[in-house]
Each structure stands twice: as C-alpha cells, then as structure tokens.
PDB file of N, CA and C in Angstrom:
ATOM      1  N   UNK A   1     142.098 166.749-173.163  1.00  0.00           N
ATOM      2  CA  UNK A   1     140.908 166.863-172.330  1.00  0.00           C
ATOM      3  C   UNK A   1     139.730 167.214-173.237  1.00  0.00           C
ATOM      4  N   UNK A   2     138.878 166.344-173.185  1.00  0.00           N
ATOM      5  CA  UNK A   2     137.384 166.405-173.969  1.00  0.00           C
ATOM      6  C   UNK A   2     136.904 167.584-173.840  1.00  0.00           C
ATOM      7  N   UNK A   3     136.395 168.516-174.430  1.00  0.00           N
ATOM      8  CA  UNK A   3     135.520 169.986-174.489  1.00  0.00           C
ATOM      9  C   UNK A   3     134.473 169.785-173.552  1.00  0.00           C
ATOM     10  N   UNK A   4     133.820 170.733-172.923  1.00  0.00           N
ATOM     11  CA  UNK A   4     132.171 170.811-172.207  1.00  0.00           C
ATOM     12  C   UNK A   4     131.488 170.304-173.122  1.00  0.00           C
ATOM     13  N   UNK A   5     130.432 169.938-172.853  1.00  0.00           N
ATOM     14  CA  UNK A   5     128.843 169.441-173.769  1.00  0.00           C
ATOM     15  C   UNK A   5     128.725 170.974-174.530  1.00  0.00           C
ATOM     16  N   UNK A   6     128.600 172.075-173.716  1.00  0.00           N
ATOM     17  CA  UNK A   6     128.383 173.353-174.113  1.00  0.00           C
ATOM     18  C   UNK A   6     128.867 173.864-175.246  1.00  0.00           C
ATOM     19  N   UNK A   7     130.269 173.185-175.325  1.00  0.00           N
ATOM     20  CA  UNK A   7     131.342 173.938-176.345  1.00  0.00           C
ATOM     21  C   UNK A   7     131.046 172.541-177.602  1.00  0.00           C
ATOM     22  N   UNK A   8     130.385 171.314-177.347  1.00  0.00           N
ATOM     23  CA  UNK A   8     130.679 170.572-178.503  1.00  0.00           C
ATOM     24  C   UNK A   8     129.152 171.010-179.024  1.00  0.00           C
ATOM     25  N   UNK A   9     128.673 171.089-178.194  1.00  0.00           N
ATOM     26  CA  UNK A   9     126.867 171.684-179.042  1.00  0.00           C
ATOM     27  C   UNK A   9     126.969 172.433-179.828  1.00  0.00           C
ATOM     28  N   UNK A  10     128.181 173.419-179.079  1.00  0.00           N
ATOM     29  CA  UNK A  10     127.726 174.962-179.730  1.00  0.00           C
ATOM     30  C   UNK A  10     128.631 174.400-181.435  1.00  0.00           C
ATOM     31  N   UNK A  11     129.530 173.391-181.537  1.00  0.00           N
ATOM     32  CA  UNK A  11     130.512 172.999-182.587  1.00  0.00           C
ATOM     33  C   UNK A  11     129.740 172.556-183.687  1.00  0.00           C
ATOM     34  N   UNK A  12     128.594 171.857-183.804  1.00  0.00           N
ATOM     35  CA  UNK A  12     127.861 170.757-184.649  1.00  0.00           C
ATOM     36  C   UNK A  12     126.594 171.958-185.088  1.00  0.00           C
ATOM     37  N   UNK A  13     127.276 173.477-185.611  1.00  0.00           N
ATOM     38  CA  UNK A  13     125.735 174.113-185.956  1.00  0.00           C
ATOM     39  C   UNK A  13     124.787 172.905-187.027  1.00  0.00           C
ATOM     40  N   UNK A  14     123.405 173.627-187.300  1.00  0.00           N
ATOM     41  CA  UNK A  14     122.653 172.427-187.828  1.00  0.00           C
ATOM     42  C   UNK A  14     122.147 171.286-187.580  1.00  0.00           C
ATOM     43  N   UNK A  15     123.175 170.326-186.783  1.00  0.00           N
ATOM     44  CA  UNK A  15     122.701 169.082-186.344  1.00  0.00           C
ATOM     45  C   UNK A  15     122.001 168.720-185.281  1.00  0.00           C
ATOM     46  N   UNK A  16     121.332 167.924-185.092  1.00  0.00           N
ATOM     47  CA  UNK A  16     120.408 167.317-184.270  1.00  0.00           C
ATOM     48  C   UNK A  16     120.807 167.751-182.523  1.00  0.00           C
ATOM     49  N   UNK A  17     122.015 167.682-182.666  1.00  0.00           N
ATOM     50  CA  UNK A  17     122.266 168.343-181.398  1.00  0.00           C
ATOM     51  C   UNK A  17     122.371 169.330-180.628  1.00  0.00           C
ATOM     52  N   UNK A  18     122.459 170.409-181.826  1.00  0.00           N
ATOM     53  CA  UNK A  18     122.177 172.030-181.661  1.00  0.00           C
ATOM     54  C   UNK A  18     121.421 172.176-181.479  1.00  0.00           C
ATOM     55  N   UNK A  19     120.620 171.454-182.346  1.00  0.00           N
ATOM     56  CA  UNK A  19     118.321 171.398-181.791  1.00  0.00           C
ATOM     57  C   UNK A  19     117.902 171.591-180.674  1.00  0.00           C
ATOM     58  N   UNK A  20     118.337 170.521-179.881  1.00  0.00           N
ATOM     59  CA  UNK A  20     118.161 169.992-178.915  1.00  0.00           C
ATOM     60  C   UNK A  20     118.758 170.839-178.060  1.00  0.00           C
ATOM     61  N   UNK A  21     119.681 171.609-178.484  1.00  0.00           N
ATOM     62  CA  UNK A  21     120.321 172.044-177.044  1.00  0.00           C
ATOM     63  C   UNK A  21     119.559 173.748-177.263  1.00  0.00           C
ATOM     64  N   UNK A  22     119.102 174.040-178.794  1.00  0.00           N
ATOM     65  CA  UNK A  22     118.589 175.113-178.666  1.00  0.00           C
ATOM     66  C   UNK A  22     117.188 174.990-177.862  1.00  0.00           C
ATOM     67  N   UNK A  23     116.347 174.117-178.093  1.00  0.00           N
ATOM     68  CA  UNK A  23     115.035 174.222-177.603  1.00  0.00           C
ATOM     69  C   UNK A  23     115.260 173.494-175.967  1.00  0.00           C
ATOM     70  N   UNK A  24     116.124 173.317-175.376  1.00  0.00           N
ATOM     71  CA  UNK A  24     116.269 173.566-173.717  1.00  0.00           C
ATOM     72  C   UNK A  24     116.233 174.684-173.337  1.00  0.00           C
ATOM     73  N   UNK A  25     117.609 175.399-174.306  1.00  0.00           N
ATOM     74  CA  UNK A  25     117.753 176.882-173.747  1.00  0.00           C
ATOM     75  C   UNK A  25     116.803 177.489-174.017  1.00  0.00           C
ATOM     76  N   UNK A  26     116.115 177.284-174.749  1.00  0.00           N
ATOM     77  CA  UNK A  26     114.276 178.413-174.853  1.00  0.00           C
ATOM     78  C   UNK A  26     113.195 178.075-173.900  1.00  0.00           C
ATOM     79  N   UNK A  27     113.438 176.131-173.818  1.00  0.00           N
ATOM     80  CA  UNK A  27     112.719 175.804-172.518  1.00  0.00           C
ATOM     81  C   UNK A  27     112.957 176.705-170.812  1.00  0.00           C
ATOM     82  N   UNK A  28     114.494 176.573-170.811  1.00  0.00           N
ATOM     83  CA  UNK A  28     115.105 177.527-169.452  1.00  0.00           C
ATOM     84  C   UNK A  28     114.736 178.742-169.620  1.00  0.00           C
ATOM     85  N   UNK A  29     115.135 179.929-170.629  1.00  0.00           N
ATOM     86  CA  UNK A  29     114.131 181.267-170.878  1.00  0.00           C
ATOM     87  C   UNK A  29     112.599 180.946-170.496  1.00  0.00           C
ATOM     88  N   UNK A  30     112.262 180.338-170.620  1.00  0.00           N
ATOM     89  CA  UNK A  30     110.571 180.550-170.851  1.00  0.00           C
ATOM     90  C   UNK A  30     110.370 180.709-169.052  1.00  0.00           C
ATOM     91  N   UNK A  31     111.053 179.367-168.657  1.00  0.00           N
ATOM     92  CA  UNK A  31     110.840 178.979-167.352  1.00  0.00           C
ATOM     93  C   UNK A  31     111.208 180.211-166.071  1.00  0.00           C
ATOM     94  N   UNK A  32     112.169 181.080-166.765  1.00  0.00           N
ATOM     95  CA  UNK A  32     112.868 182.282-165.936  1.00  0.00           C
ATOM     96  C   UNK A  32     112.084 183.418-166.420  1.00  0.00           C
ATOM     97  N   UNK A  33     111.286 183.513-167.688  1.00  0.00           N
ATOM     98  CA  UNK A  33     110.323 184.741-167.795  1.00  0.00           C
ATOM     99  C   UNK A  33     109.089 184.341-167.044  1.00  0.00           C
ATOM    100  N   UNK A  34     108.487 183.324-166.685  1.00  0.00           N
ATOM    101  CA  UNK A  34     107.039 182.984-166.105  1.00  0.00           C
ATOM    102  C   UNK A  34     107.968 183.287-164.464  1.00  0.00           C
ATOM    103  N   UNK A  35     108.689 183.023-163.978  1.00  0.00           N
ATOM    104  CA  UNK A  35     108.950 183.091-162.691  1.00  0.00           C
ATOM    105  C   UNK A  35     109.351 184.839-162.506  1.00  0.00           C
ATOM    106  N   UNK A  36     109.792 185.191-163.587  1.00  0.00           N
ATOM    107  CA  UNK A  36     110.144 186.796-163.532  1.00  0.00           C
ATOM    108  C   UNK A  36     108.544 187.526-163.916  1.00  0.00           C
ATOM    109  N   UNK A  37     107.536 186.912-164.739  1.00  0.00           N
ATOM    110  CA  UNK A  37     106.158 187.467-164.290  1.00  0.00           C
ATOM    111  C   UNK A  37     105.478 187.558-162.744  1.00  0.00           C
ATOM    112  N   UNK A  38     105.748 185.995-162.667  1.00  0.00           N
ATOM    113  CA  UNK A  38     104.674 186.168-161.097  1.00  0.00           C
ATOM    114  C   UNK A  38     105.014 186.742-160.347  1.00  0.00           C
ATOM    115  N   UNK A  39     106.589 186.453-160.507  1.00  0.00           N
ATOM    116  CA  UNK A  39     107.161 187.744-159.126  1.00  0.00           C
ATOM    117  C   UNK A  39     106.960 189.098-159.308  1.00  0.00           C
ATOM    118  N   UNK A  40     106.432 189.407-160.377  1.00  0.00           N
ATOM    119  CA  UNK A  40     106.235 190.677-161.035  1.00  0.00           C
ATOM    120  C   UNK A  40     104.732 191.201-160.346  1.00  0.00           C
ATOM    121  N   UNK A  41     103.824 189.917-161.128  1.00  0.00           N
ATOM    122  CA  UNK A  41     102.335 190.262-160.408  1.00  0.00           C
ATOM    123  C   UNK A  41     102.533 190.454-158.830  1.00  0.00           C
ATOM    124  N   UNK A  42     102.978 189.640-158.143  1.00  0.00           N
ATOM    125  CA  UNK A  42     102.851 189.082-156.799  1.00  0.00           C
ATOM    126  C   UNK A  42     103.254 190.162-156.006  1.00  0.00           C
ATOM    127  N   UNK A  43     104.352 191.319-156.518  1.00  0.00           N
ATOM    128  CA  UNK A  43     105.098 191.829-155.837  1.00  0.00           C
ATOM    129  C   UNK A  43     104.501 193.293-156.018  1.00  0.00           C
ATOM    130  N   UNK A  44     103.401 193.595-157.178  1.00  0.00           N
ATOM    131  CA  UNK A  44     102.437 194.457-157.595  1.00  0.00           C
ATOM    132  C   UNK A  44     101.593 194.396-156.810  1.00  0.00           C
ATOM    133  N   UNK A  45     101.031 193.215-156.262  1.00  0.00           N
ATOM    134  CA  UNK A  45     100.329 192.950-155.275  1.00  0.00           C
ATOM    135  C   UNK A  45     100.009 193.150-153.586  1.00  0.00           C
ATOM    136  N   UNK A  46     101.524 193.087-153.397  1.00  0.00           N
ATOM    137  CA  UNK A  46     101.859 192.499-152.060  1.00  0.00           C
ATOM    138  C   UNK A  46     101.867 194.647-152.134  1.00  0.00           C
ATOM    139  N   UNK A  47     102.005 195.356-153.059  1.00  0.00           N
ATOM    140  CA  UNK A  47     102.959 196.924-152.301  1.00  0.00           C
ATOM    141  C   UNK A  47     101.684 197.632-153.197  1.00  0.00           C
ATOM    142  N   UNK A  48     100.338 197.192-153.725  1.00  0.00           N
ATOM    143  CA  UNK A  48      99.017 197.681-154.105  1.00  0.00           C
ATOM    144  C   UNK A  48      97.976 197.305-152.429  1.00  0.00           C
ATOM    145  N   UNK A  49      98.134 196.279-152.374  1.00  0.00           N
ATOM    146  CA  UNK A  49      97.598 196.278-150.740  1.00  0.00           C
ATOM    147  C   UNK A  49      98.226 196.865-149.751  1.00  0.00           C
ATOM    148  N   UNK A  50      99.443 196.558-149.618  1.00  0.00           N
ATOM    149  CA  UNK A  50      99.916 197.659-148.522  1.00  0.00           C
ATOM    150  C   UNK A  50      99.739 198.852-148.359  1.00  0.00           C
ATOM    151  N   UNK A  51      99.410 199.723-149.422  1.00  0.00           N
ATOM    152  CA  UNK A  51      99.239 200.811-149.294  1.00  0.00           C
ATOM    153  C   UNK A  51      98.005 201.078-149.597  1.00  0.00           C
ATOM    154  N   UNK A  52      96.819 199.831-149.660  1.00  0.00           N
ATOM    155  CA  UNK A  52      95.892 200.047-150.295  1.00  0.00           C
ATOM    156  C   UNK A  52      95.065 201.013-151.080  1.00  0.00           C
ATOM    157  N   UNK A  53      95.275 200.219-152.209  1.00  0.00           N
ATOM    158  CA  UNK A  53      95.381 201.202-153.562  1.00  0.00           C
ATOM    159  C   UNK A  53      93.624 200.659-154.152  1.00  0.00           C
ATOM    160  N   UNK A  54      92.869 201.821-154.424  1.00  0.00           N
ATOM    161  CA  UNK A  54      91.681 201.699-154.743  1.00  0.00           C
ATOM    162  C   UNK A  54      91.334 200.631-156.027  1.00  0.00           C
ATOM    163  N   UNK A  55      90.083 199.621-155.086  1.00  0.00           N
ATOM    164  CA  UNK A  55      90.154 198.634-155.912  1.00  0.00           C
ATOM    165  C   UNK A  55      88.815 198.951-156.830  1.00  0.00           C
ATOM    166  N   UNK A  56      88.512 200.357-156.960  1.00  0.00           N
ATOM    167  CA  UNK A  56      87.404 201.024-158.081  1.00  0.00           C
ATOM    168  C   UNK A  56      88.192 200.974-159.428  1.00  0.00           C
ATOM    169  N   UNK A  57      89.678 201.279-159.331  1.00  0.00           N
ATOM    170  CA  UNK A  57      89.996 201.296-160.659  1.00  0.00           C
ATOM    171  C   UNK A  57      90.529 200.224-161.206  1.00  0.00           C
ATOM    172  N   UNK A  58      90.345 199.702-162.592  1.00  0.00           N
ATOM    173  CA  UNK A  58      90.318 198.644-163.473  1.00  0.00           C
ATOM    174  C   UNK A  58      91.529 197.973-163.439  1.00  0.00           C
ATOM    175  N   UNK A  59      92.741 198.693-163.125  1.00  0.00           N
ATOM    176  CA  UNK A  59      94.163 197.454-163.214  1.00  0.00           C
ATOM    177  C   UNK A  59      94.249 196.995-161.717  1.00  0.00           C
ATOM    178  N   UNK A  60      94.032 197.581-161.312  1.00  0.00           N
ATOM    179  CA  UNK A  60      93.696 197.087-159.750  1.00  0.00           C
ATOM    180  C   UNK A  60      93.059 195.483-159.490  1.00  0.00           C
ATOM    181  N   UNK A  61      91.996 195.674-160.093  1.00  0.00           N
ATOM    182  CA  UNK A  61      90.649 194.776-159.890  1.00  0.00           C
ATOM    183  C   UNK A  61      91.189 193.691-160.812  1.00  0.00           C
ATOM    184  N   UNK A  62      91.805 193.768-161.725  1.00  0.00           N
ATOM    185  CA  UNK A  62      92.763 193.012-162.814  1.00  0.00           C
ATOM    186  C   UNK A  62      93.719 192.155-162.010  1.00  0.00           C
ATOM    187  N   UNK A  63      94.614 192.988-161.707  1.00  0.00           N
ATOM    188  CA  UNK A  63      95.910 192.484-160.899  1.00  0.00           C
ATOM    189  C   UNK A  63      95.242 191.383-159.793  1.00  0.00           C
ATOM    190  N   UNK A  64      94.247 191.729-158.884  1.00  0.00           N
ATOM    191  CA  UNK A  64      93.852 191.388-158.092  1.00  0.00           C
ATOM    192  C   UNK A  64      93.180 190.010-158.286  1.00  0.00           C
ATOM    193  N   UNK A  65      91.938 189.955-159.092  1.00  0.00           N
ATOM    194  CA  UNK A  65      91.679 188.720-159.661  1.00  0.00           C
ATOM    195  C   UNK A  65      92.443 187.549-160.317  1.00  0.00           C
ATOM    196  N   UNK A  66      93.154 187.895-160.989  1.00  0.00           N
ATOM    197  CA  UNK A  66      94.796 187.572-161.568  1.00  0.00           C
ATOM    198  C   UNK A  66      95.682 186.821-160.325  1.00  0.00           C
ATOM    199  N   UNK A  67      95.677 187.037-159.629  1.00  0.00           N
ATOM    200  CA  UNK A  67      96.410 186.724-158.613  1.00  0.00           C
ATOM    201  C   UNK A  67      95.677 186.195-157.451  1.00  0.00           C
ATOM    202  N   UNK A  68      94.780 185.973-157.091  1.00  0.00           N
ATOM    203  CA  UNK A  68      94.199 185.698-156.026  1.00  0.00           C
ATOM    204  C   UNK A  68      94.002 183.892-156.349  1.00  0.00           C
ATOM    205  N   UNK A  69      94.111 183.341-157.602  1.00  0.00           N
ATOM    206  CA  UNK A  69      94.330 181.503-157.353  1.00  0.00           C
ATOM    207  C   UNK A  69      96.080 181.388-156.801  1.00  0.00           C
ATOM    208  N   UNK A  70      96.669 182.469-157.049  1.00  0.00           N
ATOM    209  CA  UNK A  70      98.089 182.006-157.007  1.00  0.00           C
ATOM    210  C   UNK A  70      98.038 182.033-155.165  1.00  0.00           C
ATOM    211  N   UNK A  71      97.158 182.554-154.625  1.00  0.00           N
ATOM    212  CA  UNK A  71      97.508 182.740-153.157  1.00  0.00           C
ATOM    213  C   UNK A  71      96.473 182.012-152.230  1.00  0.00           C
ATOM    214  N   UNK A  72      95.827 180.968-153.036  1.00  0.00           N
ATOM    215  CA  UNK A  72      94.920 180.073-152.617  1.00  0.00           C
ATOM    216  C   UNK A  72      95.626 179.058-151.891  1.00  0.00           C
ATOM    217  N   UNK A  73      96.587 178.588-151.867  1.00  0.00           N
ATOM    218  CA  UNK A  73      97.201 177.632-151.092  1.00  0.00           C
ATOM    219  C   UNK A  73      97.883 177.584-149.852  1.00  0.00           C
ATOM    220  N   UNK A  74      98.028 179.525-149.500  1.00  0.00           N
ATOM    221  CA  UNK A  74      98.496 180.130-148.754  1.00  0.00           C
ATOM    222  C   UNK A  74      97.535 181.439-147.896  1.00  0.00           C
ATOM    223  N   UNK A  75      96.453 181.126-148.000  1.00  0.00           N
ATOM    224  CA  UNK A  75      95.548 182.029-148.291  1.00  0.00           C
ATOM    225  C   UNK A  75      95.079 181.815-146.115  1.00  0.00           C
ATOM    226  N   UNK A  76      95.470 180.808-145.449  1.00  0.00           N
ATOM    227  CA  UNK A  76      94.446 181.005-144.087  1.00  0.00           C
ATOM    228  C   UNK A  76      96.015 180.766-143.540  1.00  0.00           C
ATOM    229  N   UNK A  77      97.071 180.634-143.627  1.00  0.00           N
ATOM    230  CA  UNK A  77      98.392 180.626-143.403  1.00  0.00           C
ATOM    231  C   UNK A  77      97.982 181.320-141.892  1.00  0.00           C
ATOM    232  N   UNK A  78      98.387 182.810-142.474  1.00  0.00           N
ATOM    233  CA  UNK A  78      98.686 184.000-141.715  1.00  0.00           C
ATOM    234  C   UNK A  78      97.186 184.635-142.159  1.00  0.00           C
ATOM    235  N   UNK A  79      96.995 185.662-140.913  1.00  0.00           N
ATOM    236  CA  UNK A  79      95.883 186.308-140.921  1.00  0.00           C
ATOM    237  C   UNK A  79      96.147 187.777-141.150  1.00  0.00           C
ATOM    238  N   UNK A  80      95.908 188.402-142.090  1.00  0.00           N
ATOM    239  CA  UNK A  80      96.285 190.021-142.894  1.00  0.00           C
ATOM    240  C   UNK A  80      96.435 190.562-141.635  1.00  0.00           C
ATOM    241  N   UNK A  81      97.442 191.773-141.336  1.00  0.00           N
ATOM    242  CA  UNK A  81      96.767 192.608-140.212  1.00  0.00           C
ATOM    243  C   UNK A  81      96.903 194.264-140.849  1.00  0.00           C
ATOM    244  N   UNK A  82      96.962 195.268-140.123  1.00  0.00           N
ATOM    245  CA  UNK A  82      97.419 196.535-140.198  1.00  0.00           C
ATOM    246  C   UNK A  82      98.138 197.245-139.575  1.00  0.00           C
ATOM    247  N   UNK A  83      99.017 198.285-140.156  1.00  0.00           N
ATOM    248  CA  UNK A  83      99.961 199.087-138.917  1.00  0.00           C
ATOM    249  C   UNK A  83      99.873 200.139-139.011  1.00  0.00           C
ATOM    250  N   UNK A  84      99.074 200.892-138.646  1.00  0.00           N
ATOM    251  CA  UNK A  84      99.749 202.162-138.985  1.00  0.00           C
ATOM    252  C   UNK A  84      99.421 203.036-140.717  1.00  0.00           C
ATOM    253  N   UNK A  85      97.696 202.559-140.612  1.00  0.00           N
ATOM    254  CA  UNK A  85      96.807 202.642-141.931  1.00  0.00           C
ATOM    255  C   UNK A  85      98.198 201.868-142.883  1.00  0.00           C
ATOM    256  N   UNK A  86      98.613 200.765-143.044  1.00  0.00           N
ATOM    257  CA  UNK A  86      99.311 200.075-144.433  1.00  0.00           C
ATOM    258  C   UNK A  86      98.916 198.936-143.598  1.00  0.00           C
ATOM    259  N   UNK A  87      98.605 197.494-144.991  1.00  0.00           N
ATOM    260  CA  UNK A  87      97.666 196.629-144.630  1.00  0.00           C
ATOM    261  C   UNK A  87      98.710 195.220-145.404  1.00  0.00           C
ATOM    262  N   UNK A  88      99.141 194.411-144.046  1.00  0.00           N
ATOM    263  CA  UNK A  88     100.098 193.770-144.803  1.00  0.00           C
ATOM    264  C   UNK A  88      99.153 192.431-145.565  1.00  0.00           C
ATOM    265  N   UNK A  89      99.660 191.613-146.573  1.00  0.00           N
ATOM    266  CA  UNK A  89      98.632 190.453-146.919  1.00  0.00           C
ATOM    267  C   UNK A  89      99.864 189.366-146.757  1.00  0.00           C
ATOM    268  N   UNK A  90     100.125 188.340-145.625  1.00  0.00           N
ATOM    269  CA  UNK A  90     101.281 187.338-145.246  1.00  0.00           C
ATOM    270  C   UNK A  90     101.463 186.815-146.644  1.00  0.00           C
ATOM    271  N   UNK A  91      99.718 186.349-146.680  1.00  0.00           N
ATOM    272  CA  UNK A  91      99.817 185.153-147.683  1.00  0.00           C
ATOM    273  C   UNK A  91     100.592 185.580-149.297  1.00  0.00           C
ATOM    274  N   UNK A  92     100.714 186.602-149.495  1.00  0.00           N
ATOM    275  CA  UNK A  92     101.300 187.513-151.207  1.00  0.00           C
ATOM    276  C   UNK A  92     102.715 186.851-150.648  1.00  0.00           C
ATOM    277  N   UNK A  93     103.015 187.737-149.694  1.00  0.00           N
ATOM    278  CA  UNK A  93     104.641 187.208-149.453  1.00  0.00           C
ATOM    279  C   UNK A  93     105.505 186.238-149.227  1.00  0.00           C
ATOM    280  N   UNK A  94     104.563 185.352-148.784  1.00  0.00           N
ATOM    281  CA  UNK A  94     104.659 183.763-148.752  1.00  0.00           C
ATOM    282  C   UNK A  94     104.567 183.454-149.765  1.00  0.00           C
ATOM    283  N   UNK A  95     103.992 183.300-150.626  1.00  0.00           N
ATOM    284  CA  UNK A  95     103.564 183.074-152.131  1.00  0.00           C
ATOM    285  C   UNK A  95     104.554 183.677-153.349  1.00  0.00           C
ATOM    286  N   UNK A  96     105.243 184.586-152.855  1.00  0.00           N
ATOM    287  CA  UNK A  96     106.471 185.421-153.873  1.00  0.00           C
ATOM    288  C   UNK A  96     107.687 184.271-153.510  1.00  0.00           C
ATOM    289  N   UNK A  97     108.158 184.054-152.056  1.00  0.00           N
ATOM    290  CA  UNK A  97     108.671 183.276-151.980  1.00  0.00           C
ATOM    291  C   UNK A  97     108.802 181.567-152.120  1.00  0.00           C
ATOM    292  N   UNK A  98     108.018 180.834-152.136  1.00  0.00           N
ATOM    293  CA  UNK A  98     107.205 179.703-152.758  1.00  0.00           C
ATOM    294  C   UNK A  98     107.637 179.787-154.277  1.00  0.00           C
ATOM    295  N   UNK A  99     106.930 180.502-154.437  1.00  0.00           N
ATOM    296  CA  UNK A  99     106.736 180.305-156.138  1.00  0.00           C
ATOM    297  C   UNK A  99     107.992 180.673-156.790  1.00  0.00           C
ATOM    298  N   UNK A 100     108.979 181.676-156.178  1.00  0.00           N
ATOM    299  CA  UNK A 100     109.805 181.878-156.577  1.00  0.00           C
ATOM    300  C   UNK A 100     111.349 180.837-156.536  1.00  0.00           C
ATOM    301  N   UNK A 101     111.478 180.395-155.323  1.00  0.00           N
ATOM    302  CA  UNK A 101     111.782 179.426-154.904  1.00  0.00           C
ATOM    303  C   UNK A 101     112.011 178.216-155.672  1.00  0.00           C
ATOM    304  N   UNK A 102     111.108 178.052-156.204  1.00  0.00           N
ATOM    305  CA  UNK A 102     110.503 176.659-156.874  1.00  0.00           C
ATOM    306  C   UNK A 102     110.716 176.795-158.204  1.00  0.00           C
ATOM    307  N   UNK A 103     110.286 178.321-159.022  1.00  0.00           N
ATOM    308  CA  UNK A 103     110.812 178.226-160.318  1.00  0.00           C
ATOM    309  C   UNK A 103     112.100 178.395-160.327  1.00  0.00           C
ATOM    310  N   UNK A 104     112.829 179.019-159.327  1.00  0.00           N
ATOM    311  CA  UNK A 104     114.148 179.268-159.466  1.00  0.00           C
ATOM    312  C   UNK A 104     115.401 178.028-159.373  1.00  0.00           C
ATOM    313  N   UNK A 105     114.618 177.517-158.749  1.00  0.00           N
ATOM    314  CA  UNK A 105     115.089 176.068-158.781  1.00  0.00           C
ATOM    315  C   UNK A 105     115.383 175.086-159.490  1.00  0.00           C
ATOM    316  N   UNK A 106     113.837 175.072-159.946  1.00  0.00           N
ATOM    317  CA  UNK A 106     114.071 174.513-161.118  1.00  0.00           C
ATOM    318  C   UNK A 106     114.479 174.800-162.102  1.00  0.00           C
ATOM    319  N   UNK A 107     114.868 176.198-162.375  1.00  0.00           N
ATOM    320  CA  UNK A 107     115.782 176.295-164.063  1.00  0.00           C
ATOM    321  C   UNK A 107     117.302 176.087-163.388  1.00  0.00           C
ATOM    322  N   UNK A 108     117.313 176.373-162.070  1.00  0.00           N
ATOM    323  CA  UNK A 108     118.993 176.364-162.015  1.00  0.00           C
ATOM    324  C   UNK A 108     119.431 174.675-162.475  1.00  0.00           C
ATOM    325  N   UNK A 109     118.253 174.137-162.053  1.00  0.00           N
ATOM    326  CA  UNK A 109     118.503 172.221-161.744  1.00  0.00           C
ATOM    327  C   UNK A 109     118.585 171.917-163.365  1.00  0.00           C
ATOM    328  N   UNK A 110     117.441 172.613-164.206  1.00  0.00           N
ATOM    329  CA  UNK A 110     117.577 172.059-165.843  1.00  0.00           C
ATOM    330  C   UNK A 110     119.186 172.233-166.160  1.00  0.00           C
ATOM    331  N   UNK A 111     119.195 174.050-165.680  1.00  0.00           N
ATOM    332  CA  UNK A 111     120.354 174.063-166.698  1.00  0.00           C
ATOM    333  C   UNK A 111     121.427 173.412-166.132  1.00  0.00           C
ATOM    334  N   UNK A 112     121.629 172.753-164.763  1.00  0.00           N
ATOM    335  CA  UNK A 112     123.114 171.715-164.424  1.00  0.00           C
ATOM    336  C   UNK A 112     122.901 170.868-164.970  1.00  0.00           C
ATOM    337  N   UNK A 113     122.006 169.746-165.052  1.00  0.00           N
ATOM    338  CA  UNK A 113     121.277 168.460-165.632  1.00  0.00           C
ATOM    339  C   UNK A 113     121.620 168.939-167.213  1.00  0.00           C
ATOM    340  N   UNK A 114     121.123 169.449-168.195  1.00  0.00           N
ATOM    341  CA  UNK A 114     121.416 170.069-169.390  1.00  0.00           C
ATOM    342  C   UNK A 114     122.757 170.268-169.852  1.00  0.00           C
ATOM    343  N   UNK A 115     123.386 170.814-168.620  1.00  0.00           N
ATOM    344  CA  UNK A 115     124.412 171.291-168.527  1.00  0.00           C
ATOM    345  C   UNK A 115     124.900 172.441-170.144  1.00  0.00           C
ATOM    346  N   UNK A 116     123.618 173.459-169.888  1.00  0.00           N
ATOM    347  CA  UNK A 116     123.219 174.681-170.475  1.00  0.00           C
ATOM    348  C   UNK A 116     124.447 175.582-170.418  1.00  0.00           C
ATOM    349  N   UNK A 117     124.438 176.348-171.478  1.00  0.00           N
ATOM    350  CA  UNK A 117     125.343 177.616-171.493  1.00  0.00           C
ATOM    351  C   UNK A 117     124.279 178.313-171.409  1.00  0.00           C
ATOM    352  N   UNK A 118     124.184 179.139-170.486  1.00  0.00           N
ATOM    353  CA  UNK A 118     123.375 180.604-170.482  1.00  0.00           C
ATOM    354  C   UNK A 118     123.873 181.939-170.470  1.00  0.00           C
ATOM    355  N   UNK A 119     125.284 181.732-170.810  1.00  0.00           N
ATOM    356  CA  UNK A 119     125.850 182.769-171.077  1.00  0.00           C
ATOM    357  C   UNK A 119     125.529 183.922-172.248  1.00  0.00           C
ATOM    358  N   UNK A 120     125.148 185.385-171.850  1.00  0.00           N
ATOM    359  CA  UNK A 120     124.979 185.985-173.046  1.00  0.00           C
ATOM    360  C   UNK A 120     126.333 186.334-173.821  1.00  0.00           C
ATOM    361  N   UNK A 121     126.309 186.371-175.132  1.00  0.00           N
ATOM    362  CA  UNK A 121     127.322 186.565-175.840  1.00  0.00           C
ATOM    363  C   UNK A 121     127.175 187.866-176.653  1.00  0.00           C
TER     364      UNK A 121
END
C-alpha cells in the first residue's frame, strides 16, 4: 500500500516537493493566524461595546476604527439595542461568525485538497 502524500513529502527532504509542501503549510498558518486575529479584534469589540468601554481612551478608538470596515457589510442587518445599561452591536457578532466561518473553511478545504499534515510534532 502506497504511503500518504504527507509521509512521501515529508521523505524527499530538499526536493522540490518538500518546497512546495512547506510553503502550503505556511500558506495554511498564515490563513489560521489572520482568522485567529479578527476573531481576536471582533470579539474585543463585540465585549468593549457591551459594556461600553470609554471611547476617550486611545486603544479603544484604535480597536474601533480598525474594525468598523470589517462590519460594513453587516452594519444595517440588525439594529444595536440595550438591556439593562450593556449595549449589544448584532452586526460585531454576525461578523465574528461570517468571517470566521469563511476563514475556517477555507484552511480546513486547503489542507484536504493539499492533503496537509498539520500535525505538531
């Protein structure tokens, strides 16, 4: 029985094919740290408004600007409301899921297609 792609890549150090299979797997990292940022910003976001957190101070006003094209597409969706002085924003949470969704997707799809080892060793 023929080896995985995984196990003959990992066999040929040096050659053209290790290359190749190294700079996917850095392509798939890259793709799972940008989706592990936004969810990062987004989710900074979504629990800085809820509890609305003063937008006088500088990481605030940062975060905020930073994030406000990512929620442009989702932005008249849902209409913000309040409960109970905490101030929900739909559109952040819609937008964590979306975006997350979508990058997550797509690295799972590279690495079957690739048919990637992402195993840490």
């Amino acid at each position: 029985m023929p080896a995985p792609t995984t196990e003959i890549i990992s066999r040929h150090r040096g050659g053209e094919v290790d290359r190749r299979a190294s700079r996917m797997r850095h392509l798939w990292i890259g793709l799972i740290g940008i989706a592990g940022a936004l969810d990062a910003l987004l989710s900074l976001r979504l629990v800085f408004r809820l509890f609305g957190a003063n937008t006088d101070v500088a990481f605030v006003r940062v975060l905020y600007t930073a994030t406000e094209p990512l929620l442009l597409p989702f932005a008249d969706a849902f209409t913000d409301f309040s409960f109970a002085g905490l101030q929900f924003e739909p559109a952040t949470a819609i937008a964590l899921f979306v975006y997350g969704s979508i990058l997550s997707g797509t690295a799972y799809f590279l690495r079957l297609a690739l048919q990637l080892d992402t195993r840490v060793e």
